[in-house]
Protein backbone atom coordinates (compact mmCIF):
# COMPACT_ATOMS: atom_id res chain seq x y z
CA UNK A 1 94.22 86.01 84.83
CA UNK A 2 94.43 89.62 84.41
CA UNK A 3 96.47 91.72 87.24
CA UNK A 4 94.90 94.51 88.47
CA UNK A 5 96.63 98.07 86.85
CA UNK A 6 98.40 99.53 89.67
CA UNK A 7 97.28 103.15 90.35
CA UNK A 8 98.99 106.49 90.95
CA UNK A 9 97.85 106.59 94.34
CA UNK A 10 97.87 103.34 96.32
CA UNK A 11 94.01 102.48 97.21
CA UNK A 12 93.23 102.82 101.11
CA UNK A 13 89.40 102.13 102.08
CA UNK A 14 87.76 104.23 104.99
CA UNK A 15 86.67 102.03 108.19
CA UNK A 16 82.80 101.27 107.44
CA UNK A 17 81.83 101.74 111.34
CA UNK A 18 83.74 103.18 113.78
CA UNK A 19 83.60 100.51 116.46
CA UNK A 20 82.15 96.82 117.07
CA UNK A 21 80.81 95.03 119.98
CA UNK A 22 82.89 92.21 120.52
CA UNK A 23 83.74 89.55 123.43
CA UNK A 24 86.88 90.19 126.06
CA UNK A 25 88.23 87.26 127.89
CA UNK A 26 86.02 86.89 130.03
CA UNK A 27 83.02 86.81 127.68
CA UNK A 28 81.97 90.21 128.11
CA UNK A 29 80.18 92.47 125.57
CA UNK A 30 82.62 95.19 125.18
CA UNK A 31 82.64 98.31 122.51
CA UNK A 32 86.25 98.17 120.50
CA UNK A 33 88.06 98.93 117.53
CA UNK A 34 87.25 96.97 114.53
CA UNK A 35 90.61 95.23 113.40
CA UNK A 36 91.58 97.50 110.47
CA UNK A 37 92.65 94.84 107.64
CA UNK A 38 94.91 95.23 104.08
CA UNK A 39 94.25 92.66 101.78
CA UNK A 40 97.32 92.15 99.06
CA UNK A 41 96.30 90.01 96.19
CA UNK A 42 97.14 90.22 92.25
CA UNK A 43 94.05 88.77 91.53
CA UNK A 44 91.03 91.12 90.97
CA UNK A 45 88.58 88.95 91.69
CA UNK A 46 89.32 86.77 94.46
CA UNK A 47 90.98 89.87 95.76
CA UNK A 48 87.64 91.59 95.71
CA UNK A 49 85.72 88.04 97.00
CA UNK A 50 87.94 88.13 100.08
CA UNK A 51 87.09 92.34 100.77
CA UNK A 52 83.55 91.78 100.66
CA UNK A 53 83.59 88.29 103.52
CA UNK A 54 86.14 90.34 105.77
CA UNK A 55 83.84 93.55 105.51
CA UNK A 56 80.96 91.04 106.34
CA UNK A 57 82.18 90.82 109.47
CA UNK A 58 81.16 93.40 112.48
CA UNK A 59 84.81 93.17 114.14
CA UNK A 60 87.03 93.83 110.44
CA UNK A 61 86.86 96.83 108.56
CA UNK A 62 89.18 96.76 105.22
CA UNK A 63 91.52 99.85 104.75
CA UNK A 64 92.91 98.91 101.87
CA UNK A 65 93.83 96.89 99.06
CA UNK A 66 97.21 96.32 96.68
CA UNK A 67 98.08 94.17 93.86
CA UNK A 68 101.72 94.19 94.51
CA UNK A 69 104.69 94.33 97.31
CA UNK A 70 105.64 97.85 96.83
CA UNK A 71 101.55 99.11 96.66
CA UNK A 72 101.41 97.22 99.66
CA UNK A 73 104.07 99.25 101.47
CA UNK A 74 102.64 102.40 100.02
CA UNK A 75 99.03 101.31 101.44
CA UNK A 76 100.36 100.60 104.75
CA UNK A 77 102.14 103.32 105.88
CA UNK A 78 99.41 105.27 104.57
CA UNK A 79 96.30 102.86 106.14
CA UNK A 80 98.54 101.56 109.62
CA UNK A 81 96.43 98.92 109.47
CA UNK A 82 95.82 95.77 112.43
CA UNK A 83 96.77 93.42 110.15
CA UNK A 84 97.98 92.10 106.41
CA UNK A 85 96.81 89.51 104.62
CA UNK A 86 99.27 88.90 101.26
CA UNK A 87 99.01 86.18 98.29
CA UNK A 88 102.48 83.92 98.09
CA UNK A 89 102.12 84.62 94.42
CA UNK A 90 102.31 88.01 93.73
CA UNK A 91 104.22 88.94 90.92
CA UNK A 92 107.62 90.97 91.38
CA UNK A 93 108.45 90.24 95.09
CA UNK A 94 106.24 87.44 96.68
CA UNK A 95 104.07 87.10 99.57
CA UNK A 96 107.16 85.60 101.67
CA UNK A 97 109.37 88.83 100.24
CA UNK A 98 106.77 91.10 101.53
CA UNK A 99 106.64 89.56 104.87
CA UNK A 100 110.32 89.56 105.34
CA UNK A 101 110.05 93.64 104.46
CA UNK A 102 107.52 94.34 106.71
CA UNK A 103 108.86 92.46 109.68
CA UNK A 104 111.90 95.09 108.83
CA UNK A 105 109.58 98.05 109.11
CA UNK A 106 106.61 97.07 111.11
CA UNK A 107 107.71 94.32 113.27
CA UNK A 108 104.24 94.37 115.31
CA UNK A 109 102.58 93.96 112.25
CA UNK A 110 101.47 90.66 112.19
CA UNK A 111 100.87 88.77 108.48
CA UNK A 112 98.53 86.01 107.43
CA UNK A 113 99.56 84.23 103.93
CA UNK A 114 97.53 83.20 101.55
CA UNK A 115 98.79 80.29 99.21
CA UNK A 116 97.87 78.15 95.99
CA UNK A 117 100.02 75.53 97.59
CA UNK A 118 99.24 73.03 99.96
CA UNK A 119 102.50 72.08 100.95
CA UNK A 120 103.84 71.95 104.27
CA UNK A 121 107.52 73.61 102.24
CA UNK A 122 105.64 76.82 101.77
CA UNK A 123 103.78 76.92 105.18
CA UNK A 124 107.66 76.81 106.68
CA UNK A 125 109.11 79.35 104.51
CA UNK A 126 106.15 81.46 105.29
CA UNK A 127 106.55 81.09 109.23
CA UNK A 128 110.54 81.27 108.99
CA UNK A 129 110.10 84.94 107.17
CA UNK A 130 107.87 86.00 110.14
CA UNK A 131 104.19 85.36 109.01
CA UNK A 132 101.56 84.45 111.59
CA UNK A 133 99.97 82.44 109.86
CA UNK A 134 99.66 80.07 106.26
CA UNK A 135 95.76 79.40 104.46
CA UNK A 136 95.38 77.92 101.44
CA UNK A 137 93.02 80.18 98.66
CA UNK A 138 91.15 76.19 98.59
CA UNK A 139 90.07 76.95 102.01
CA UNK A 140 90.43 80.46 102.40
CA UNK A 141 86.93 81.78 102.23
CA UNK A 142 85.97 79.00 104.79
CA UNK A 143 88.76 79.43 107.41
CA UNK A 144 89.97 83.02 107.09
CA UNK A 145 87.75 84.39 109.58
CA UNK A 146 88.80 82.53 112.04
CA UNK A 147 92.59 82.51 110.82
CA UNK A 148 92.31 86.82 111.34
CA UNK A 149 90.86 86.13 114.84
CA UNK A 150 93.13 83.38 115.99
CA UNK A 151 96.76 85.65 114.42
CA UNK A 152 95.01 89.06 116.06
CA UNK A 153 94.67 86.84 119.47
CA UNK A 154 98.54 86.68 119.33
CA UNK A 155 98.16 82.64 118.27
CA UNK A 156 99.90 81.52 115.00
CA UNK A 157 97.38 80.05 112.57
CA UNK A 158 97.72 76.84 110.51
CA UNK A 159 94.68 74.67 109.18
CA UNK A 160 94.78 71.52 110.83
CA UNK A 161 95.82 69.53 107.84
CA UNK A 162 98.41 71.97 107.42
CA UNK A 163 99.41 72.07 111.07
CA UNK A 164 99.69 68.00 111.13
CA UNK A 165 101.92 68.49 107.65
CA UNK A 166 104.31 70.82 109.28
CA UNK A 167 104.42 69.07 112.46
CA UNK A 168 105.36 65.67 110.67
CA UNK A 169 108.07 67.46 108.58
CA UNK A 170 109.57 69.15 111.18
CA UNK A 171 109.66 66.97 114.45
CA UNK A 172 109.26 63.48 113.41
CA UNK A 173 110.38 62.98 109.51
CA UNK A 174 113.92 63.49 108.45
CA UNK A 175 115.12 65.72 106.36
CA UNK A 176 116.05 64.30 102.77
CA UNK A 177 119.39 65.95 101.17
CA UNK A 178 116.94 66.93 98.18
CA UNK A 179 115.12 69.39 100.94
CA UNK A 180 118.41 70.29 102.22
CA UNK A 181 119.48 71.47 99.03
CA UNK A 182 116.22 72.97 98.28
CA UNK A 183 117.27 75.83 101.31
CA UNK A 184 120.12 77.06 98.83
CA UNK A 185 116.75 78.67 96.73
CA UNK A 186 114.85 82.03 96.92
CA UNK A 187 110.95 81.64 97.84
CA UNK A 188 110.86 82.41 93.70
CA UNK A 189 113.43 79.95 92.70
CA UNK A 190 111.45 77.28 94.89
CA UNK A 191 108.05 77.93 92.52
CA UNK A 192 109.83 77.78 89.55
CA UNK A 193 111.53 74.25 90.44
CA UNK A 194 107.66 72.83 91.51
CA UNK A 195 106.51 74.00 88.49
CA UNK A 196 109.25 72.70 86.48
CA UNK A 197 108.62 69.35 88.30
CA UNK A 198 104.95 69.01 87.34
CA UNK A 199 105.33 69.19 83.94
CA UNK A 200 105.21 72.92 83.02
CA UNK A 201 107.21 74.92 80.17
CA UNK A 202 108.57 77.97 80.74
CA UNK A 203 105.68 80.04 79.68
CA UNK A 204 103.09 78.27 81.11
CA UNK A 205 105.35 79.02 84.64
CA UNK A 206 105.54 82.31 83.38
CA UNK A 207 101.46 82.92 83.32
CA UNK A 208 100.98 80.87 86.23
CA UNK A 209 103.36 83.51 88.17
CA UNK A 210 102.75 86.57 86.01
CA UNK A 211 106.04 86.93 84.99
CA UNK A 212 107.88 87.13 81.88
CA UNK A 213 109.19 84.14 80.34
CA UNK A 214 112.94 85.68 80.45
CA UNK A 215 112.33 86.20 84.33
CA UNK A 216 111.32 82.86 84.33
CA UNK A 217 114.41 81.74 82.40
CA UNK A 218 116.67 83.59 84.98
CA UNK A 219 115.47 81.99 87.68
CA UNK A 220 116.22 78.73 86.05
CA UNK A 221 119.59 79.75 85.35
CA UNK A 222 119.90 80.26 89.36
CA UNK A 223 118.07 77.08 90.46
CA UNK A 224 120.82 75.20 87.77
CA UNK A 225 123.68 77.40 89.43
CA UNK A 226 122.64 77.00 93.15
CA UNK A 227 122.26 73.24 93.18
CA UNK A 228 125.48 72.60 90.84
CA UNK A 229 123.60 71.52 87.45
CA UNK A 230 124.80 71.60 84.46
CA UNK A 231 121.96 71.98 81.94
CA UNK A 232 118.35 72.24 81.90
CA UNK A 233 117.70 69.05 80.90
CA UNK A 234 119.11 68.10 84.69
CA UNK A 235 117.20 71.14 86.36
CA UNK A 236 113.80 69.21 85.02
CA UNK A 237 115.17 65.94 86.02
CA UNK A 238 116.20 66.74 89.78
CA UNK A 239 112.80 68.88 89.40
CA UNK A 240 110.92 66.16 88.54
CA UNK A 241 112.18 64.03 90.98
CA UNK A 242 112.41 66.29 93.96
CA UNK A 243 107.98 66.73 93.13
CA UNK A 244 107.90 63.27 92.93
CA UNK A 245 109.56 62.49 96.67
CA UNK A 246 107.33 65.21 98.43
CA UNK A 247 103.72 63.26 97.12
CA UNK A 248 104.87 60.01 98.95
């Protein structure tokens, strides 16, 4: 899918009301500011799906939008909005990279990630970098109303699936030395390997992640480096392997 061409000026969005009625704690009717929202997504059109159901909404107001880690930055300090909500998949530095920067800058901000991935690996990762919360894009349009609410109520948010996932990997599974050496990868590095695992060439990885096939070569290079391979025939086989423990 086509990313959206990033423009001179990073895009920030006026407030569409000034103010909403919403409920305090003690389920009063009270007159406050709408939760200002930037939405960071490299895809156009899901990007755009997720503006209009937040704007929906009498208590959000979008004031922004990027395609990309540094737009988002730009749009930011520009917008200072409530809240961030950023794709894992962004091309260039990911959703978890963009967390981990604006933890550095804004650490009030809080961020809710988006993900393609349904694994409880990524959910971690996500939470570990300082997110607030982790919704899959399969249930995103269904749950991220309440996932804004429950992250801008100071609560962390994870789908109950997802919750029950991390839970079981954390506190009651052990660790297997495949995860263990999994930790010695970048966010990046940890795609490329589950793609790599499922089957995928280096260009289709490439699409899937818009970016270049030699980017996507690179990171190989790393994976094979960081978990003492020698070739790439043994990246795909400890790949393969390493997908095929995690679906037990």
């Amino acid at each position: 899918m086509a990313v959206a061409a990033k423009t001179k000026e990073p895009k920030t969005v006026p407030p569409k009301r000034a103010s909403a009625a919403r409920a305090d704690s003690n389920g009063n009717r009270a007159s406050v500011e709408e939760i200002r929202i930037v939405v960071v997504d490299d895809h156009p059109l899901f990007r755009h799906g997720l503006i209009q159901l937040l704007d929906s909404d009498d208590g959000f107001a979008v004031c922004g939008e990027a395609s990309s880690a540094g737009e988002a930055l730009e749009v930011i300090r520009k917008s200072k909005p409530h809240l961030v909500i950023a794709d894992l998949g962004l091309q260039g530095p990911n959703g978890i990279e963009l967390t981990k920067s604006i933890v550095v800058e804004f650490p009030r901000l809080p961020v809710l990630i988006l993900s393609m991935h349904d694994e409880s690996l990524y959910a971690v990762r996500s939470l570990r970098a300082g997110a607030r919360g982790y919704v899959t894009k399969q249930e995103a349009l269904g749950s991220v109303i309440e996932a804004v609410r429950q992250v801008m109520d100071g609560q962390t948010y994870l789908s109950p699936k997802m919750a029950s996932q991390v839970i079981s990997k954390m506190l009651i599974n052990p660790v297997s030395s495949a995860e263990e050496i999994t930790d010695r990868l970048s966010d990046r590095e940890l795609e490329v390997l589950e793609l790599i695992g499922v089957g995928k060439e280096v260009k289709m990885i490439a699409q899937a992640l818009h970016l270049s096939p030699k980017t996507v070569e690179t990171h190989r290079s790393h994976i094979k480096e960081k978990l003492n391979l020698q070739n790439a025939r043994q990246v795909a086989r400890f790949a393969v392997q390493w997908v095929a423990e995690r679906a037990v």
